[in-house]
Protein backbone atom coordinates (compact mmCIF):
# COMPACT_ATOMS: atom_id res chain seq x y z
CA UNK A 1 -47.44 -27.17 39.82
CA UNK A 2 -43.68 -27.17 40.47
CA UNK A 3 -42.80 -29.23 37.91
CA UNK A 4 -45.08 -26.99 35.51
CA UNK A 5 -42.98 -24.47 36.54
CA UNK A 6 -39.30 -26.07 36.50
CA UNK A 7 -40.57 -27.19 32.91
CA UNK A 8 -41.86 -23.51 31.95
CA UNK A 9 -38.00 -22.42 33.26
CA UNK A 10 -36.05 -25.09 30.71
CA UNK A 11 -38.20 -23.98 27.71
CA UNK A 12 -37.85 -20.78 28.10
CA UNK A 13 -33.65 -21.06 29.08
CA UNK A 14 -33.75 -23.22 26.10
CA UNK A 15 -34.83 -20.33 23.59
CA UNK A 16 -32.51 -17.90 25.14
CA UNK A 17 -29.97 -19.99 24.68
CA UNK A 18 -30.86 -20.74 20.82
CA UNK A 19 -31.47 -17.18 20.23
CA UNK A 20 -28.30 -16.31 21.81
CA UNK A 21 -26.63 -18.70 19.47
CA UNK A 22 -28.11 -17.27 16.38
CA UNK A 23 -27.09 -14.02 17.29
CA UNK A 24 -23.25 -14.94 17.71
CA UNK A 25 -24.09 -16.70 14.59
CA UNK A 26 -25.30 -13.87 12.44
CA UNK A 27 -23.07 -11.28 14.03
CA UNK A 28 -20.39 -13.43 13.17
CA UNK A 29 -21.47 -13.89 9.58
CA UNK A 30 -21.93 -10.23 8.92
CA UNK A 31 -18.58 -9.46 10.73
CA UNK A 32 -16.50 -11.99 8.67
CA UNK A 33 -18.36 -9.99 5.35
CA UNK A 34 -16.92 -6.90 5.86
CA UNK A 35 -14.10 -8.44 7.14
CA UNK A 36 -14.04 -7.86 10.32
CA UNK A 37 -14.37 -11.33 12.02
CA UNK A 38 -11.53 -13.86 11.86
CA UNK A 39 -12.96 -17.04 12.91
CA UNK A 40 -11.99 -19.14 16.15
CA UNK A 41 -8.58 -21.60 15.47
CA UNK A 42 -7.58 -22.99 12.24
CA UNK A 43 -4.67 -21.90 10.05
CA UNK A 44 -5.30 -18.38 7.73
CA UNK A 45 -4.14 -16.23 5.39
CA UNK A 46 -4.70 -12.15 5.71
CA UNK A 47 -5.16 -10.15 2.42
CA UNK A 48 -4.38 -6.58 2.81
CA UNK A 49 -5.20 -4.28 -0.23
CA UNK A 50 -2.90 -1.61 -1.62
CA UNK A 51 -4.51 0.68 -4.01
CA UNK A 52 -4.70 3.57 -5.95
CA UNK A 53 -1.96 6.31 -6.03
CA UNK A 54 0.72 6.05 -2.67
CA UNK A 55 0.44 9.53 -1.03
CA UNK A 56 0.41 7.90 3.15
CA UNK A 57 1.39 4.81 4.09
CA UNK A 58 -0.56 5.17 7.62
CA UNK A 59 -3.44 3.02 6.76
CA UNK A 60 -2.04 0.15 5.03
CA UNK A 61 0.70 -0.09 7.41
CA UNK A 62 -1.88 -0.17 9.97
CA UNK A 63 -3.70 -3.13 8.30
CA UNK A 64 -0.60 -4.94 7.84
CA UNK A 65 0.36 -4.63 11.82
CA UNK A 66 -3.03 -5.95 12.50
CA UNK A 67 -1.76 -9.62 11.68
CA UNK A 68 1.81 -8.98 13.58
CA UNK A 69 0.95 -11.11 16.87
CA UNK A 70 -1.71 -13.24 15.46
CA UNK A 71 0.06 -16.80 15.45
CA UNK A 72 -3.47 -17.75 12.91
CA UNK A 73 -2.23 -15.81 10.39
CA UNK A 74 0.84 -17.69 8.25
CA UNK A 75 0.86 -15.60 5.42
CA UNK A 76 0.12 -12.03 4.71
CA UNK A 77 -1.03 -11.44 0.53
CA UNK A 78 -0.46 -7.61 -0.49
CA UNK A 79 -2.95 -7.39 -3.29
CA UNK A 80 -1.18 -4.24 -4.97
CA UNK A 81 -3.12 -2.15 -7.57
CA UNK A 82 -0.87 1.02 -7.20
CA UNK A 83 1.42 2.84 -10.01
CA UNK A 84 3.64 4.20 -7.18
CA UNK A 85 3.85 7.34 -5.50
CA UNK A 86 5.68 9.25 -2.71
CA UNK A 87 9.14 8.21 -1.64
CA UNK A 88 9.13 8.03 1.74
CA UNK A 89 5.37 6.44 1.47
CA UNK A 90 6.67 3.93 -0.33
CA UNK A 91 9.65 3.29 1.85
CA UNK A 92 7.70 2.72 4.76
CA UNK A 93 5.25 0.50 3.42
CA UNK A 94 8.30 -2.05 2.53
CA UNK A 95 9.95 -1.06 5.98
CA UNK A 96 6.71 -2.63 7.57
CA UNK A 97 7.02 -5.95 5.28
CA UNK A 98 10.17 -6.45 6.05
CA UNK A 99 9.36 -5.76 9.84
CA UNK A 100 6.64 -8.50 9.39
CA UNK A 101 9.43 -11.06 7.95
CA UNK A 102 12.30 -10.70 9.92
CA UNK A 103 10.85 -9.82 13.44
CA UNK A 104 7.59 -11.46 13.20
CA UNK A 105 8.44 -14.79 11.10
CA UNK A 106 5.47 -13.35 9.08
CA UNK A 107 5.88 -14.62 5.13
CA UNK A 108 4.55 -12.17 2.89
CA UNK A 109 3.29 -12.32 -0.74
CA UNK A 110 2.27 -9.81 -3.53
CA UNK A 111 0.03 -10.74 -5.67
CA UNK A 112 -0.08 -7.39 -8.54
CA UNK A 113 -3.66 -6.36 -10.46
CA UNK A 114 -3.30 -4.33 -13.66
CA UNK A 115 -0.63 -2.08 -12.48
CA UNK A 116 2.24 -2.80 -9.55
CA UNK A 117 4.89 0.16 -10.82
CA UNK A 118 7.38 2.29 -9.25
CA UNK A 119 6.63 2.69 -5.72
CA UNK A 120 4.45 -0.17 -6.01
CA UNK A 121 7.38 -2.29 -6.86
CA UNK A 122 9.68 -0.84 -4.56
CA UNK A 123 6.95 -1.92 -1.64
CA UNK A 124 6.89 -5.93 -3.76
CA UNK A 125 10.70 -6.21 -3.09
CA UNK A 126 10.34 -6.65 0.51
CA UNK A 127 8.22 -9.31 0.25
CA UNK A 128 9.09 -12.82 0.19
CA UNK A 129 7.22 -13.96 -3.60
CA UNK A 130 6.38 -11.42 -6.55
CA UNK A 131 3.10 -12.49 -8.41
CA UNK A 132 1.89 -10.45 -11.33
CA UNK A 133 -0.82 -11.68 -14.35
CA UNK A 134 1.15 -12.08 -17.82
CA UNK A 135 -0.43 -8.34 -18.32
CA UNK A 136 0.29 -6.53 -15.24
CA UNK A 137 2.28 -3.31 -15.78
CA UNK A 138 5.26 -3.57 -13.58
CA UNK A 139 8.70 -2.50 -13.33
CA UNK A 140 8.96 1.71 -13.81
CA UNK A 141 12.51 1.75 -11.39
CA UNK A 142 12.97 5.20 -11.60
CA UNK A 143 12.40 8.56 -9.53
CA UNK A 144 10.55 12.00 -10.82
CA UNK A 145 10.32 15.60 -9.90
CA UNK A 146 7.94 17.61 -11.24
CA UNK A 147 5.91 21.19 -10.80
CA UNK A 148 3.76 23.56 -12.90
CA UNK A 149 5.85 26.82 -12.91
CA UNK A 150 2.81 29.58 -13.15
CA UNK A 151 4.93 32.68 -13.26
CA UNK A 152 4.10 33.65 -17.07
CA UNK A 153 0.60 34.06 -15.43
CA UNK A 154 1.07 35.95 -12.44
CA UNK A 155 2.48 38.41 -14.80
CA UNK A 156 -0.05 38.12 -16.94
CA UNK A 157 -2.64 39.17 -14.00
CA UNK A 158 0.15 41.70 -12.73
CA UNK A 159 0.79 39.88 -9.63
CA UNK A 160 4.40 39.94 -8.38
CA UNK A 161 5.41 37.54 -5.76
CA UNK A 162 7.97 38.36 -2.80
CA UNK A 163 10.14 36.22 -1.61
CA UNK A 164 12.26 36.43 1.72
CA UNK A 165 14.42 33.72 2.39
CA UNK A 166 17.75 33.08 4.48
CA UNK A 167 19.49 29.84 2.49
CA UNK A 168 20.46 29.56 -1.04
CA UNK A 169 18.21 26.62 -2.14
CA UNK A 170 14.85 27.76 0.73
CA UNK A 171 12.62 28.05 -2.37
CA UNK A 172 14.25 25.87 -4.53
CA UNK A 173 11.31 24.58 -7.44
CA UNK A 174 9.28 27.54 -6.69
CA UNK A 175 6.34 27.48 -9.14
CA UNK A 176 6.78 31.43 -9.73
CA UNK A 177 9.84 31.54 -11.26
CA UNK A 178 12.45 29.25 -13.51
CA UNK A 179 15.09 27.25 -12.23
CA UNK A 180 18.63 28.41 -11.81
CA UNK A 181 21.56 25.80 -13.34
CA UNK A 182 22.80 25.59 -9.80
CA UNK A 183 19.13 24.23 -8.01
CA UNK A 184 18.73 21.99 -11.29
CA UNK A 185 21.99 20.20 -10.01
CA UNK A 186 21.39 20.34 -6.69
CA UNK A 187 17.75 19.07 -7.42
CA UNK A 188 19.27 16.41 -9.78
CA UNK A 189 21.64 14.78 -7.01
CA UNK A 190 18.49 14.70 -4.49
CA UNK A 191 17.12 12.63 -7.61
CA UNK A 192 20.33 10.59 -7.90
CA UNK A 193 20.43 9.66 -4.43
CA UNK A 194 16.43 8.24 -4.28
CA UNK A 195 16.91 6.26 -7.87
CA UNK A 196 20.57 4.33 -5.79
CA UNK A 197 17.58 3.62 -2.99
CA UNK A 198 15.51 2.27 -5.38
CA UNK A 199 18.16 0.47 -6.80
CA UNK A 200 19.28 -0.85 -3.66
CA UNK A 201 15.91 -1.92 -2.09
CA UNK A 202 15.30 -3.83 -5.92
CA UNK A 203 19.12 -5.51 -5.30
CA UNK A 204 18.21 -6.67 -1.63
CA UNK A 205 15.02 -8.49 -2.98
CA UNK A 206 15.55 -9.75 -6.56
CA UNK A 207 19.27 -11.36 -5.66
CA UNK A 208 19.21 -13.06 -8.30
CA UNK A 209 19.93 -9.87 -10.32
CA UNK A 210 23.40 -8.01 -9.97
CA UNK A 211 23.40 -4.31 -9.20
CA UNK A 212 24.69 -3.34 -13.34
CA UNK A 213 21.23 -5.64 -14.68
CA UNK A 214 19.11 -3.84 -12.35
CA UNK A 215 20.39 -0.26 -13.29
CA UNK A 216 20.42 -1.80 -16.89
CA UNK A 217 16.41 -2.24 -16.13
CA UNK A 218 15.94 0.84 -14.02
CA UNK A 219 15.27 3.08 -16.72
CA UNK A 220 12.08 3.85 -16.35
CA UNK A 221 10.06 1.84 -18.44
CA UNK A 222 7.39 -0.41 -17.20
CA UNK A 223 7.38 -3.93 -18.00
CA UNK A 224 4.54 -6.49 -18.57
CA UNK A 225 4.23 -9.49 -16.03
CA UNK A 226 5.76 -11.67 -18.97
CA UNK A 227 8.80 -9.39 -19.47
CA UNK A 228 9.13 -8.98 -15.74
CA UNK A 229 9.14 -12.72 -15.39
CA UNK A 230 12.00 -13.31 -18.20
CA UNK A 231 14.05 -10.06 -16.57
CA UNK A 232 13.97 -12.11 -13.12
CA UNK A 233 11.93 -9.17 -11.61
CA UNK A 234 8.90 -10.97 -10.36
CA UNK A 235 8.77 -14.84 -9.35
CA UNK A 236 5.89 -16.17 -11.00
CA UNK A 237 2.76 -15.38 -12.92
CA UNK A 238 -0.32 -16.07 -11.63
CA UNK A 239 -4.62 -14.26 -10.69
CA UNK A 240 -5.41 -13.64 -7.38
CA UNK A 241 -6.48 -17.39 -6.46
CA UNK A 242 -3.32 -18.97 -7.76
CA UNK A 243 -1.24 -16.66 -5.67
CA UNK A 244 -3.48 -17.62 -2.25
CA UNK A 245 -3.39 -20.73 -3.41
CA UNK A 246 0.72 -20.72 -3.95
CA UNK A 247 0.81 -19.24 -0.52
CA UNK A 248 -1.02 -21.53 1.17
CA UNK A 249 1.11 -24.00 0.10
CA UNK A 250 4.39 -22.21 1.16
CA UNK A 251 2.86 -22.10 4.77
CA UNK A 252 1.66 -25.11 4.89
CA UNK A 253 -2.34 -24.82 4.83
CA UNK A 254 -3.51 -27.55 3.32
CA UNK A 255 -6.51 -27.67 1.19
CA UNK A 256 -8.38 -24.34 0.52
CA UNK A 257 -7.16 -21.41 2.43
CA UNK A 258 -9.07 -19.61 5.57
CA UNK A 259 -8.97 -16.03 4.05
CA UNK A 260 -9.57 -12.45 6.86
CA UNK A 261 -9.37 -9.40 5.83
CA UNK A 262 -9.51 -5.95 7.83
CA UNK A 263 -12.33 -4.48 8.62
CA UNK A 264 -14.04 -2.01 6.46
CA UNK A 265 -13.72 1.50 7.50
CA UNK A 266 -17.24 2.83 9.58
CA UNK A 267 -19.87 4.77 7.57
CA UNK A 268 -19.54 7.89 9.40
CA UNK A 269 -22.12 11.00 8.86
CA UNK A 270 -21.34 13.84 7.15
CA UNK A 271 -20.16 15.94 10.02
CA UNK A 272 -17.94 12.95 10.72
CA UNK A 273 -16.57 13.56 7.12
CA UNK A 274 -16.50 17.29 7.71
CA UNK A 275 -14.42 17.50 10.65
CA UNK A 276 -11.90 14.67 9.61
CA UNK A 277 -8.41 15.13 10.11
CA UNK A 278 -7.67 13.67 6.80
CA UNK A 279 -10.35 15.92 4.75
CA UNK A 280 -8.96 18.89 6.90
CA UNK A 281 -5.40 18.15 5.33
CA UNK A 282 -6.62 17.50 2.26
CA UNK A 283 -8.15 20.53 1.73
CA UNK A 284 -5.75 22.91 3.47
CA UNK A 285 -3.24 21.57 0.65
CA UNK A 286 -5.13 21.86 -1.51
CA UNK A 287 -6.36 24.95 -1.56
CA UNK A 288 -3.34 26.92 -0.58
CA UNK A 289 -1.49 26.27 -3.85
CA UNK A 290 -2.68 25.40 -7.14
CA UNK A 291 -2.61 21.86 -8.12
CA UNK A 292 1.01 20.79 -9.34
CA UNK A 293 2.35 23.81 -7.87
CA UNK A 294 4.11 21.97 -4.64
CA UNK A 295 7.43 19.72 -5.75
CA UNK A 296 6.89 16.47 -5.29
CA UNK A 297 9.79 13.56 -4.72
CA UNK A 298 7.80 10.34 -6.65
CA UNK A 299 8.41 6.61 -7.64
CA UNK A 300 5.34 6.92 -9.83
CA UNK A 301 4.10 5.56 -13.38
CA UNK A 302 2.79 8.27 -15.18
């Protein structure tokens, strides 16, 4: 009878422990789906996705710090699908590259979709290798101001705005009225100073270029990956796979690369979505001025 019962114990252990398996198992599976699970030892590579227009630099910044302290991950690829955007945004998106090079050891890659432009390429010059396909839009070195001046309306409805300021340039690009000569300049050296950043983030990473080519190139224009290749902009051309592959090489990873990802962001409900922060910004600014009314500081493609 005892040993009917020491024998009834084992089986029974025995499928806990093989159903606790397959749930570690399956968990683990789903987790390294939505990229979420990063696998126990073995060498890696983290892909961290920049897309769409640049107006915050909080999340990918965030994804990129994820790998700081992880000793697994060798190589970070920026898979950049961007045309630019804000300044600052911009800025402190390469600021956390370069933070992932130089204090981290961290080598970091870009690997650029259809577009990689302005602010986009401003972010790819802190990295250590530039990757775009021979049709990638790149390039667009340049800064832009811009506004929609709705005063011809407001009269037009008979609305008259008021304005009480202390300081000469408080309401400079107001979208009421027209600009003065004197806030055009001023407004035009605020311009001239971002386009020398520019400049000199695009002369700290492409050193193979002097200072005159690059403001010979910074004109503006966009450039395809070819182009950018032959002006010395980018390093190589190349699809997604080539550039992991590439990478994986640089670090050392032999064979094909172990590739994490963050995780994707929860499902919430839709009073999650209703009482986010981010919504509650976005629509505060949104509905306070008209769209294109605010001035905006940009390395943006248009």
């Amino acid at each position: 009878m005892k040993k009917l019962n020491l024998l009834t114990v084992l089986i029974v252990a025995g499928f806990g422990f093989v159903f606790f398996v397959a749930v570690i198992l399956i968990a683990a599976l789903v987790l390294s789906r939505e990229g979420g699970f990063t696998g126990w030892g073995g060498d890696r590579i983290a892909v961290v996705y920049l897309e769409g227009v640049i107006f915050d630099s909080k999340t990918v910044n965030e994804h990129l710090k994820m790998y700081a302290n992880d000793s697994r991950v060798k190589a970070i690829v920026v898979r950049m699908d961007t045309p630019g955007g804000g300044v600052a945004a911009s800025q402190e998106i390469a600021d956390q590259i370069k933070w992932l090079r130089n204090e981290k050891g961290k080598t970091v890659v870009i690997s650029m979709g259809s577009v990689g432009a302005s602010g986009g390429y401003y972010v790819a010059c802190a990295a250590d290798k530039i990757y775009a396909n021979p049709g990638t839009i790149t390039g667009s070195i340049g800064v832009i101001a811009e506004w929609v001046n709705y005063g011809n309306l407001l009269k037009w409805a008979q609305m008259q705005p008021e304005v009480i300021k202390r300081g000469e340039f408080k309401d400079v690009g107001s979208p009421t009225r027209e600009v003065t000569p004197k806030e055009r300049e001023y407004l035009q050296g605020l311009i001239n100073q971002m386009y020398e950043q520019f400049v000199g983030a695009v002369a700290e990473g492409r050193k193979e270029l002097t200072r005159d080519r690059i403001k010979e190139l910074a004109d503006g224009r966009v450039y395809t990956g070819e182009e950018a290749l032959r002006e010395k902009l980018i390093d190589g051309l190349g699809n997604y796979d080539a550039v992991l592959k590439a990478t994986a090489e640089m670090v050392g990873i032999k064979g094909e690369p172990q590739v994490v990802t963050p995780p994707k962001p929860r499902k919430g409900s839709i009073l999650d979505l209703l009482t986010s922060t981010d919504l509650g910004e976005m629509v505060s600014r949104n509905t306070l001025q008209p769209p294109g009314s605010s001035l905006q500081f940009e390395y943006l493609w248009k």
